[in-house]
N, C-alpha and C. Protein backbone atom coordinates (compact mmCIF):
# COMPACT_ATOMS: atom_id res chain seq x y z
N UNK A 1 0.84 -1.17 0.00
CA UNK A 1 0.00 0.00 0.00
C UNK A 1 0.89 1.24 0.00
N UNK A 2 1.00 2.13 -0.62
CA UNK A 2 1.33 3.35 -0.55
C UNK A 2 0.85 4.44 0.28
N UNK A 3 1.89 4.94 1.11
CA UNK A 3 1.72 5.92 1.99
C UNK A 3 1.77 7.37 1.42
N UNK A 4 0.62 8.17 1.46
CA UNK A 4 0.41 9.08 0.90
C UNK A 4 0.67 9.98 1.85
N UNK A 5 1.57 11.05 2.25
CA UNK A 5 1.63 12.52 2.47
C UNK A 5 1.80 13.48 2.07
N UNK A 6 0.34 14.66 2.60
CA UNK A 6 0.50 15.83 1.55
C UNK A 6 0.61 16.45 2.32
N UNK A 7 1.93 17.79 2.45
CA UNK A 7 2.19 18.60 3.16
C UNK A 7 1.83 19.97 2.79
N UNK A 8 1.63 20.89 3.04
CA UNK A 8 1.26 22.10 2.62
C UNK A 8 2.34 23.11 2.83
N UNK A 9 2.92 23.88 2.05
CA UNK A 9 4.40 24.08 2.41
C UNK A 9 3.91 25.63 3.26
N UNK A 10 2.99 26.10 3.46
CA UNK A 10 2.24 27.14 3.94
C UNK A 10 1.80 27.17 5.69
N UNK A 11 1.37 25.95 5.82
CA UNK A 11 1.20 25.50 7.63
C UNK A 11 2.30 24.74 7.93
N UNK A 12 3.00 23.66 7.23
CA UNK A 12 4.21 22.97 7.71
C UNK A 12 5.57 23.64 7.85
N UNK A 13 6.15 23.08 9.16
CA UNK A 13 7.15 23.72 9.11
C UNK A 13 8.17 23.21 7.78
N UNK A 14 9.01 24.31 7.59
CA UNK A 14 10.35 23.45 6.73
C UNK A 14 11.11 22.50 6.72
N UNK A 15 11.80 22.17 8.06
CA UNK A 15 12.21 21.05 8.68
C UNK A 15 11.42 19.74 8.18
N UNK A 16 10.48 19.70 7.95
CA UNK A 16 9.11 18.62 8.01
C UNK A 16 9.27 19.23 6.21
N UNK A 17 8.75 19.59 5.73
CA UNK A 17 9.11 19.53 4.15
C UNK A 17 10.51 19.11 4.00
N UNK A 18 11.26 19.68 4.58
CA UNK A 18 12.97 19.06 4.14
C UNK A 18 13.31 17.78 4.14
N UNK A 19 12.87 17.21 5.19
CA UNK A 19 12.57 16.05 5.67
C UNK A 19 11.58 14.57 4.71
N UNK A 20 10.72 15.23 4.49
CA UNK A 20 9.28 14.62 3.49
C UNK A 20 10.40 14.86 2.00
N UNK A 21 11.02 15.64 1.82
CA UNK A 21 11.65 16.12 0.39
C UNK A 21 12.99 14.83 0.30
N UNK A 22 13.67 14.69 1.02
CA UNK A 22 14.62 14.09 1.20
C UNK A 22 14.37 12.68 1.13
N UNK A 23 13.39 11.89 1.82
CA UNK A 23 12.66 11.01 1.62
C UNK A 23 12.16 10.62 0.08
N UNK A 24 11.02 11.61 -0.11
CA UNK A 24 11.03 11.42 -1.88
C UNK A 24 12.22 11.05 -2.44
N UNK A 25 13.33 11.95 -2.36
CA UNK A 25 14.45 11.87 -3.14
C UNK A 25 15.36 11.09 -3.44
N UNK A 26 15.23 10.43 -2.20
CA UNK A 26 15.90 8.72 -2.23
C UNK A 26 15.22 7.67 -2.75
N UNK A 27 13.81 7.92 -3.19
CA UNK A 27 13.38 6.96 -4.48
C UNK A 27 13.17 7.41 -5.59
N UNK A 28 14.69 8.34 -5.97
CA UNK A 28 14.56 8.25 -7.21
C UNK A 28 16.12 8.28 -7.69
N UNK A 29 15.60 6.62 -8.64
CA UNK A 29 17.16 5.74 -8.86
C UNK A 29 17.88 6.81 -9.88
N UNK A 30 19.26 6.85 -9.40
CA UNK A 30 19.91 7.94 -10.54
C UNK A 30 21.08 6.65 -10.98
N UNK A 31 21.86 7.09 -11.92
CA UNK A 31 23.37 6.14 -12.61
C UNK A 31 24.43 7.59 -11.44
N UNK A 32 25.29 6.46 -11.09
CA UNK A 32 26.64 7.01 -10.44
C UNK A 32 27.48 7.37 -11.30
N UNK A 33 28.22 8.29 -10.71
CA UNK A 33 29.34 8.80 -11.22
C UNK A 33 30.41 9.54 -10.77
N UNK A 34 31.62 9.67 -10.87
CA UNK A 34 32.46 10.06 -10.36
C UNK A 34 32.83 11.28 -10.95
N UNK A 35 33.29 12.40 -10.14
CA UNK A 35 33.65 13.86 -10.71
C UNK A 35 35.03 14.50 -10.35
N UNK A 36 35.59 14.52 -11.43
CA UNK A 36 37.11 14.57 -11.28
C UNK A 36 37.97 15.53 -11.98
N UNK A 37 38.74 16.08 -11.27
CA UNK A 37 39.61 17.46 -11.75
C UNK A 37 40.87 17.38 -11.47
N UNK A 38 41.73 18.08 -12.06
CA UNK A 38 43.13 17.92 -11.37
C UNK A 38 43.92 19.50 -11.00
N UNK A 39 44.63 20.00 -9.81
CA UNK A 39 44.77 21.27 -9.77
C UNK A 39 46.08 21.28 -8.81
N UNK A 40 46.57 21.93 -9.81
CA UNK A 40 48.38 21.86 -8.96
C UNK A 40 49.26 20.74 -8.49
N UNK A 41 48.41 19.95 -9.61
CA UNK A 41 49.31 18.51 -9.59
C UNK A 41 48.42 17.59 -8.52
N UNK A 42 47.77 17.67 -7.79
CA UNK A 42 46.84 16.71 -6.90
C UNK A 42 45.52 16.58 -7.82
N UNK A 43 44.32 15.47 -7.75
CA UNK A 43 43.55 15.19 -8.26
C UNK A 43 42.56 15.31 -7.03
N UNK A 44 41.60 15.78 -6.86
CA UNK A 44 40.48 15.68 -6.90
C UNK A 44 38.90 14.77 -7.15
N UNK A 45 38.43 14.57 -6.61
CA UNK A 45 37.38 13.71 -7.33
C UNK A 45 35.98 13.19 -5.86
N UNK A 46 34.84 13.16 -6.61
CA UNK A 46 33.65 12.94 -5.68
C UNK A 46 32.35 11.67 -6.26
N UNK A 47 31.75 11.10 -5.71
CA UNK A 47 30.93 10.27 -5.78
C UNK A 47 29.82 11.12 -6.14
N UNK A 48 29.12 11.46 -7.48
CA UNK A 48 27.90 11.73 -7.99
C UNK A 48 26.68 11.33 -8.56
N UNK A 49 25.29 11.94 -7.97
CA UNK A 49 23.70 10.86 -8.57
C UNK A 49 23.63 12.30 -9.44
N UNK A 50 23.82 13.51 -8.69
CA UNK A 50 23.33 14.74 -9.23
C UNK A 50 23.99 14.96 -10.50
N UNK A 51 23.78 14.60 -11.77
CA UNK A 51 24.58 14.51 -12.94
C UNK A 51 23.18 14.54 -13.92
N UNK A 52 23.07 15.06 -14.64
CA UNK A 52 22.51 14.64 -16.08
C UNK A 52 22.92 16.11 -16.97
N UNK A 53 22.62 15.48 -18.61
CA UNK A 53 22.09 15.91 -19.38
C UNK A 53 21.78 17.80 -19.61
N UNK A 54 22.19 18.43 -20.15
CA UNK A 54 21.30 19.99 -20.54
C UNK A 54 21.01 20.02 -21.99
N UNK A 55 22.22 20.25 -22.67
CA UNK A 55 21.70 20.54 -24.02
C UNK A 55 22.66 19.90 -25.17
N UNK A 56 22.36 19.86 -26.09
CA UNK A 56 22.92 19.07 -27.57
C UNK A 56 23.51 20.63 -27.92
N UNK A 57 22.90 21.30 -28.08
CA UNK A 57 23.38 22.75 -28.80
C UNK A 57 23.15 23.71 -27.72
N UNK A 58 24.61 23.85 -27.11
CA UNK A 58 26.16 23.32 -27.20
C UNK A 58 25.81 22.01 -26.27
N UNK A 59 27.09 21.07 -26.90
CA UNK A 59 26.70 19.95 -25.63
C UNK A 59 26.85 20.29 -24.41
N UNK A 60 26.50 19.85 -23.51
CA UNK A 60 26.81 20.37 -22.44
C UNK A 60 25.84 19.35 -21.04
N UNK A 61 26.50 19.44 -19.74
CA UNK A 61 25.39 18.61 -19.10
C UNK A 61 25.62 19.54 -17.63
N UNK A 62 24.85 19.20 -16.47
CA UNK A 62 24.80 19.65 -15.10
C UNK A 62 25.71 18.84 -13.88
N UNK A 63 26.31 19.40 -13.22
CA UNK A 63 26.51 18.82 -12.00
C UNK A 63 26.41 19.43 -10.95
N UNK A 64 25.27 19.03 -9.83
CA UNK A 64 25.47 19.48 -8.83
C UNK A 64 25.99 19.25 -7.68
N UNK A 65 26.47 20.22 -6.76
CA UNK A 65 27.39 19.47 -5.94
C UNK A 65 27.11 20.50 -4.29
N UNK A 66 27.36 20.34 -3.35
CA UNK A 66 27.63 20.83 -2.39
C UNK A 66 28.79 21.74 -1.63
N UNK A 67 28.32 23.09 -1.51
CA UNK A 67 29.22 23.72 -1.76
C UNK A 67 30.16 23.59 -0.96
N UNK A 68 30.07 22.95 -0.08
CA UNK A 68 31.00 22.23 1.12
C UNK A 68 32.16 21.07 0.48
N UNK A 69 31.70 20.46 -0.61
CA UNK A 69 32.31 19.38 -1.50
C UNK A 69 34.07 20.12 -1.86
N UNK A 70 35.26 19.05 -1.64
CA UNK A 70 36.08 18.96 -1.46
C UNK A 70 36.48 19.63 -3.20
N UNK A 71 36.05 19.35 -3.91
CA UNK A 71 35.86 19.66 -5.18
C UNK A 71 35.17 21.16 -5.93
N UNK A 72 34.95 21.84 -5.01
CA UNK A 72 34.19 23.00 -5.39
C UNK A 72 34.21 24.07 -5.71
N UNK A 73 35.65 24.41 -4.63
CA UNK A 73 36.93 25.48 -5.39
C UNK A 73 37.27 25.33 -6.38
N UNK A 74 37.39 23.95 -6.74
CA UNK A 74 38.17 23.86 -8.40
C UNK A 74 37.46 24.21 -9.53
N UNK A 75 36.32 23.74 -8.82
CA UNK A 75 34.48 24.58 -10.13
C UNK A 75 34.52 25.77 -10.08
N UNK A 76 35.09 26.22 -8.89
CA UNK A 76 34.81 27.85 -8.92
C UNK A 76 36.29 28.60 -9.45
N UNK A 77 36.94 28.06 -9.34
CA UNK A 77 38.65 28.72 -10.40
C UNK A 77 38.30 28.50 -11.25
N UNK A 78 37.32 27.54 -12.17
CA UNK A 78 37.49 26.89 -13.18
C UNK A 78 38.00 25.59 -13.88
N UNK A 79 38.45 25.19 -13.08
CA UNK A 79 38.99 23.95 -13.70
C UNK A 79 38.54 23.06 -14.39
N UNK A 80 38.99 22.52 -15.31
CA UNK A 80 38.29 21.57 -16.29
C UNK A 80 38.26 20.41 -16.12
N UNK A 81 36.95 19.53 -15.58
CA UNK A 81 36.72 18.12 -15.34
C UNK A 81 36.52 17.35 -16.04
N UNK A 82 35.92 16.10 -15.09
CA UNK A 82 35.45 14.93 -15.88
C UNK A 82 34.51 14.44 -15.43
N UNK A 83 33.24 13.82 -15.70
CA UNK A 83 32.40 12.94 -15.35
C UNK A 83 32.47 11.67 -15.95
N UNK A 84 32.26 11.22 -15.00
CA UNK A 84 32.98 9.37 -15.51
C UNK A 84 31.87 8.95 -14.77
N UNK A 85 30.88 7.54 -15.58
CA UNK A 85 29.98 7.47 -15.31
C UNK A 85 30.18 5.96 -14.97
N UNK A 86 29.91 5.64 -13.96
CA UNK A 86 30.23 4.21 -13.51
C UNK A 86 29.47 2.57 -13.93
N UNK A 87 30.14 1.27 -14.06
CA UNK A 87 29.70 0.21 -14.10
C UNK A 87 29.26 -0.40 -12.97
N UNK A 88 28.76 -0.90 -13.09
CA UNK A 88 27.78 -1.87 -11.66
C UNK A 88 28.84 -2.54 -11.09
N UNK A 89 30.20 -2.80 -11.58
CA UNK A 89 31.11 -3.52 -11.32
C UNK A 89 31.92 -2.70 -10.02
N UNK A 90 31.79 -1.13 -10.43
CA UNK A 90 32.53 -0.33 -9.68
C UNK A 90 32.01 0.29 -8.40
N UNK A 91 31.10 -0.05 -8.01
CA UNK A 91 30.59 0.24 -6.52
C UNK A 91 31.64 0.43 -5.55
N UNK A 92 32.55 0.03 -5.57
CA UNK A 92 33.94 0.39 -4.58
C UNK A 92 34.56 1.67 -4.79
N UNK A 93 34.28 1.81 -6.03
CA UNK A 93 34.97 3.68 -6.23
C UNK A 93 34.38 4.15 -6.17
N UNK A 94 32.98 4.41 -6.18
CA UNK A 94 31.66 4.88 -5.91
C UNK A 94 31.85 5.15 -3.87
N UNK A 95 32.16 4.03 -3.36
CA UNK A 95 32.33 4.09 -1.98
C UNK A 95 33.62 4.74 -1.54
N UNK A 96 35.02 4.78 -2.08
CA UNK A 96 35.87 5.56 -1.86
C UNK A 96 35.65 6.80 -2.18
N UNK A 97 35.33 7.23 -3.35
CA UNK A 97 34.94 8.59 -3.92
C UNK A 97 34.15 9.09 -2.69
N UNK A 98 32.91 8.63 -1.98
CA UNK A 98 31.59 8.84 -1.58
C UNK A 98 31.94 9.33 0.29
N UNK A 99 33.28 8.90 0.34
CA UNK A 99 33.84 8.19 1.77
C UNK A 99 35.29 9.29 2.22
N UNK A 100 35.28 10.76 3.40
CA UNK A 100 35.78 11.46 3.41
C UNK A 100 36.99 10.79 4.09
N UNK A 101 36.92 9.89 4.68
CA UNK A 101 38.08 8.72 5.08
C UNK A 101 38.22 8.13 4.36
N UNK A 102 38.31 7.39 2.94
CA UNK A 102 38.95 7.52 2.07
C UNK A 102 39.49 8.39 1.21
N UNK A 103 39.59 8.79 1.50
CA UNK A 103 39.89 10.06 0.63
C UNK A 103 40.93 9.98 -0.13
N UNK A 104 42.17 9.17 0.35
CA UNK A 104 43.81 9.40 -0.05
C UNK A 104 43.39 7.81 -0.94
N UNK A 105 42.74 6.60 -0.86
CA UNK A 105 42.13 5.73 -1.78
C UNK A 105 41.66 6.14 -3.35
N UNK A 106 41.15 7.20 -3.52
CA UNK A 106 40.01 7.59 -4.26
C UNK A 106 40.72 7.08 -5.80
N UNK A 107 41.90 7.35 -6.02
CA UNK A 107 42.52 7.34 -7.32
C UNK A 107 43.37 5.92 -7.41
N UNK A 108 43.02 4.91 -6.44
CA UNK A 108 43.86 3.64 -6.43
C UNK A 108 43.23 2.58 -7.04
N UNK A 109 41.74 2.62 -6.69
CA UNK A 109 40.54 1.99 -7.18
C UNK A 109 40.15 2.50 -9.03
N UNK A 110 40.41 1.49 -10.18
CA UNK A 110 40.00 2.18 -11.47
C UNK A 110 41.10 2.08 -12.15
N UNK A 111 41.03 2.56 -12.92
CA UNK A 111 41.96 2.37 -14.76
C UNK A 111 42.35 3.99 -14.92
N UNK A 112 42.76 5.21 -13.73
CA UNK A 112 43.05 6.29 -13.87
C UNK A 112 44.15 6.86 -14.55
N UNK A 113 43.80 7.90 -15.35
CA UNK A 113 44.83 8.13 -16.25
C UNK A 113 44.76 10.06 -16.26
N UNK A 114 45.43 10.61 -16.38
CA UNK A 114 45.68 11.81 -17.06
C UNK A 114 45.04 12.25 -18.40
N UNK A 115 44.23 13.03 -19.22
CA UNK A 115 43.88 12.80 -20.43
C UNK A 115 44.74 14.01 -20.88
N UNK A 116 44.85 13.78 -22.08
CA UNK A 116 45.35 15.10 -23.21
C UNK A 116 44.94 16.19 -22.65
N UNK A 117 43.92 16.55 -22.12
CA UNK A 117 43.44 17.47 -22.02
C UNK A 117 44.02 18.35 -19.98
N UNK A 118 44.47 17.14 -19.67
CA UNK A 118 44.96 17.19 -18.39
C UNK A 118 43.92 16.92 -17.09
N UNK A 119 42.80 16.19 -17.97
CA UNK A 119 41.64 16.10 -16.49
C UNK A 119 41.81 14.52 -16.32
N UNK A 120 42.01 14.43 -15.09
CA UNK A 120 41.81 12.68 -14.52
C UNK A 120 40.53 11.92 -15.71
N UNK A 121 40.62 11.16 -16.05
CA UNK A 121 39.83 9.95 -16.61
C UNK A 121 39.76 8.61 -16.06
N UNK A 122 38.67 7.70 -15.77
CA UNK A 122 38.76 6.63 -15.91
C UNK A 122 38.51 5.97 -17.17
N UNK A 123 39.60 4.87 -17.06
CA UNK A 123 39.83 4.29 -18.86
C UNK A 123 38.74 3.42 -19.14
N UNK A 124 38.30 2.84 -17.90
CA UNK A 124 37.16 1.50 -17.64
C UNK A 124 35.71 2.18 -17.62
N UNK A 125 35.25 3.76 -17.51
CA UNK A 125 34.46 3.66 -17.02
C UNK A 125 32.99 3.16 -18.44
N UNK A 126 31.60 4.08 -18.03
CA UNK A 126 30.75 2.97 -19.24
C UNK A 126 31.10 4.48 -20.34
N UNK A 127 31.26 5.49 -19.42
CA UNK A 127 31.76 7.04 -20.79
C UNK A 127 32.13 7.84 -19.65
N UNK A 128 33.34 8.60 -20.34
CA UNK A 128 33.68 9.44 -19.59
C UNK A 128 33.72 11.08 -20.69
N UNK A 129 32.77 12.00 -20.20
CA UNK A 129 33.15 13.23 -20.75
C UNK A 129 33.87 14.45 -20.25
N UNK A 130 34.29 14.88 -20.55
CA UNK A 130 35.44 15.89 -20.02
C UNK A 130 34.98 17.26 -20.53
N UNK A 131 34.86 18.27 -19.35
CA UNK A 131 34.17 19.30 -19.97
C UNK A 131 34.85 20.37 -19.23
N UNK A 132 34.64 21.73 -19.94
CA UNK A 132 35.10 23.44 -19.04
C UNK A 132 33.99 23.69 -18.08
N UNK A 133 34.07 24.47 -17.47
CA UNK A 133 33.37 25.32 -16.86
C UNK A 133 32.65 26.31 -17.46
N UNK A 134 30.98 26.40 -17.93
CA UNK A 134 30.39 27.12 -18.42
C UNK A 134 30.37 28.62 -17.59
N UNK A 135 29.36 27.83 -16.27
CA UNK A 135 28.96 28.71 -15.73
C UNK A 135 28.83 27.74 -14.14
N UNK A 136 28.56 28.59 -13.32
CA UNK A 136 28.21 28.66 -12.13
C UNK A 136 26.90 28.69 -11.40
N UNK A 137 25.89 28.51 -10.64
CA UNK A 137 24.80 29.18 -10.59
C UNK A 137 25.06 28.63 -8.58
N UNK A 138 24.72 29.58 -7.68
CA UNK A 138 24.53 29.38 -6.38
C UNK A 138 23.50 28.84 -6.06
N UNK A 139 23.03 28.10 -5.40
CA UNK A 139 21.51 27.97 -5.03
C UNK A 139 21.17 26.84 -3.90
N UNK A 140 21.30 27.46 -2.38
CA UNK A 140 20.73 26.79 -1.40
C UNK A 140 21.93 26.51 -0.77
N UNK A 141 22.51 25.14 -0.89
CA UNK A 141 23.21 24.41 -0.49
C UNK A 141 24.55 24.24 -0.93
N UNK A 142 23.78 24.33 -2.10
CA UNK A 142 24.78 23.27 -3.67
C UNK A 142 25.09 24.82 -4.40
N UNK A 143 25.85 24.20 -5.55
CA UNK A 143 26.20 24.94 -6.52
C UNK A 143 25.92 24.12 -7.75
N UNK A 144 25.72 24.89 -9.19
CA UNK A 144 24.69 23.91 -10.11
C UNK A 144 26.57 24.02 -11.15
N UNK A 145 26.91 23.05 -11.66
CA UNK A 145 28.05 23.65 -12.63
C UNK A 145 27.58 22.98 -13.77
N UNK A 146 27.66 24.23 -15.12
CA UNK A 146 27.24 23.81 -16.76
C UNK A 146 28.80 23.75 -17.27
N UNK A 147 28.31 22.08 -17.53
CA UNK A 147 29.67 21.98 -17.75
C UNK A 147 29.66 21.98 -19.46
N UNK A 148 30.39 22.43 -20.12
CA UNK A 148 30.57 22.42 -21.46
C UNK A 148 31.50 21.10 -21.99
N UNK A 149 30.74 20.77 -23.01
CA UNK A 149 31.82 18.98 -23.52
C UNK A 149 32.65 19.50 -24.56
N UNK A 150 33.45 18.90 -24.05
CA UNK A 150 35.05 19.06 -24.97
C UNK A 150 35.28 17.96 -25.30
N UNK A 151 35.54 16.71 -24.73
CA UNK A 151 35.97 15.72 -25.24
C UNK A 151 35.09 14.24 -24.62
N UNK A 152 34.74 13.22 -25.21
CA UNK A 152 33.96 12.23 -24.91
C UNK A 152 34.42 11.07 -25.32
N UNK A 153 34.89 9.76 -24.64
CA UNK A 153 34.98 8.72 -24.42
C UNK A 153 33.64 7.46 -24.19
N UNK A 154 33.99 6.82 -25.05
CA UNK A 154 32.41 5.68 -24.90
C UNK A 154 33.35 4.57 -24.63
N UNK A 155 32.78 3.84 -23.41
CA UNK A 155 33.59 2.10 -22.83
C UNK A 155 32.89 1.09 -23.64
N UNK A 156 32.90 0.22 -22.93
CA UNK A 156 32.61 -1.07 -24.25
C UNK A 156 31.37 -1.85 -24.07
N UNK A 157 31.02 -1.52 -22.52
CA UNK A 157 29.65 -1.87 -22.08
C UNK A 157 29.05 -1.22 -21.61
N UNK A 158 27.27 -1.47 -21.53
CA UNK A 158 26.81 -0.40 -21.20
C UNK A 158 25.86 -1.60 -19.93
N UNK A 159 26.31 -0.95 -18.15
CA UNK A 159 25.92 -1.95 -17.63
C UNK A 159 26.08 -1.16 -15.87
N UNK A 160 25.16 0.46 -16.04
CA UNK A 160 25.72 1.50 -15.23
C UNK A 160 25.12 0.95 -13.65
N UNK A 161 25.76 1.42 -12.80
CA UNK A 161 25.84 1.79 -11.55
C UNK A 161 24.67 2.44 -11.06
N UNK A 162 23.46 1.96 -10.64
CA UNK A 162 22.48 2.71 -9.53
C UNK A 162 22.45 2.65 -8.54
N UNK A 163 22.01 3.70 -7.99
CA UNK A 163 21.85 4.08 -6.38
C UNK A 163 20.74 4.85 -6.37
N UNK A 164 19.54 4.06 -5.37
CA UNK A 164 18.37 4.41 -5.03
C UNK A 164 17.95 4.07 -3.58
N UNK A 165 17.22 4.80 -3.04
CA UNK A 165 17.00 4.45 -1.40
C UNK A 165 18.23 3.49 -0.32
N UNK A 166 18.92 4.89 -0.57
CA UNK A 166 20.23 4.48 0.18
C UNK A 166 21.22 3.43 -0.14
N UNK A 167 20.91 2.62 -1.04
CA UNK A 167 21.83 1.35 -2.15
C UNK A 167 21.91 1.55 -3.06
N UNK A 168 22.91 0.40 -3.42
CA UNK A 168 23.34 0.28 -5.00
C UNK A 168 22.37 -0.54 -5.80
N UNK A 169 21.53 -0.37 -6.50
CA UNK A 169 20.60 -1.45 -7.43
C UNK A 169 21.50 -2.36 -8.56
């Protein structure tokens, strides 16, 4: 049976919408992915659901991230990343990436490489695109980054990584 709650964002407190919101949000299955930069010779990189898609003309897709995220300064200098989108196989880099005690792990786990372009890649992953920094946008918590595609990599299977209500599917 499905549990229906309707909150009224007008009499409820916020806490209690934030709460009810957060809930929703964990049933809804996203593909993982890893977000990766490199800056003054150290690499960078974070466990991501908040990833999709913007536009064909220019390509381009979203990542959002938390502006607290170890990774966020480098969005905001600019630096040019990568989204590497994970196999069902890779749930362990998904958990190092994801894991602030791992942290010094993050780049041991994977097929990591340097690209032409100078942004970390995984060689294994199911695609990895590598993009600039469009733009920026602030909002709430997070920060939204449009990332512009420069260069795109397709792997050999297509067999991605979900995470929905707190697991890996």
């Amino acid at each position: 049976m499905n549990r229906v709650i309707d909150v009224d964002a007008s009499v409820a407190a916020v806490d209690a919408i934030g709460d009810l919101f957060r809930q929703s949000m964990r049933r809804l299955a996203s593909a993982v992915s890893i977000v990766a930069c490199e800056s003054d010779g150290e690499w960078f990189g974070l466990s991501a659901t908040s990833v999709t898609s913007l536009s064909m003309e220019p390509p381009s897709l979203l990542v959002c991230l938390n502006i607290t995220a170890s990774l966020t300064p480098m969005m905001i200098e600019g630096k040019s990343f990568s989204v590497n989108l994970l196999d069902r196989r890779h749930q362990h880099v998904s958990n190092a990436f994801g894991s602030s005690s791992l942290r010094a792990e993050r780049f041991r786990d994977g097929d990591w490489e340097l690209s032409e372009r100078g942004v970390p890649v995984m060689a294994e992953a199911v695609a990895s695109v590598e993009c600039d920094v469009g733009r920026l946008i602030e909002y709430g918590s997070h920060i939204i980054v449009i990332g512009e595609v420069r260069h795109v990599r397709i792997g050999e299977g297509v067999d991605p990584l979900i995470y929905c209500n707190g697991k890996y599917q």
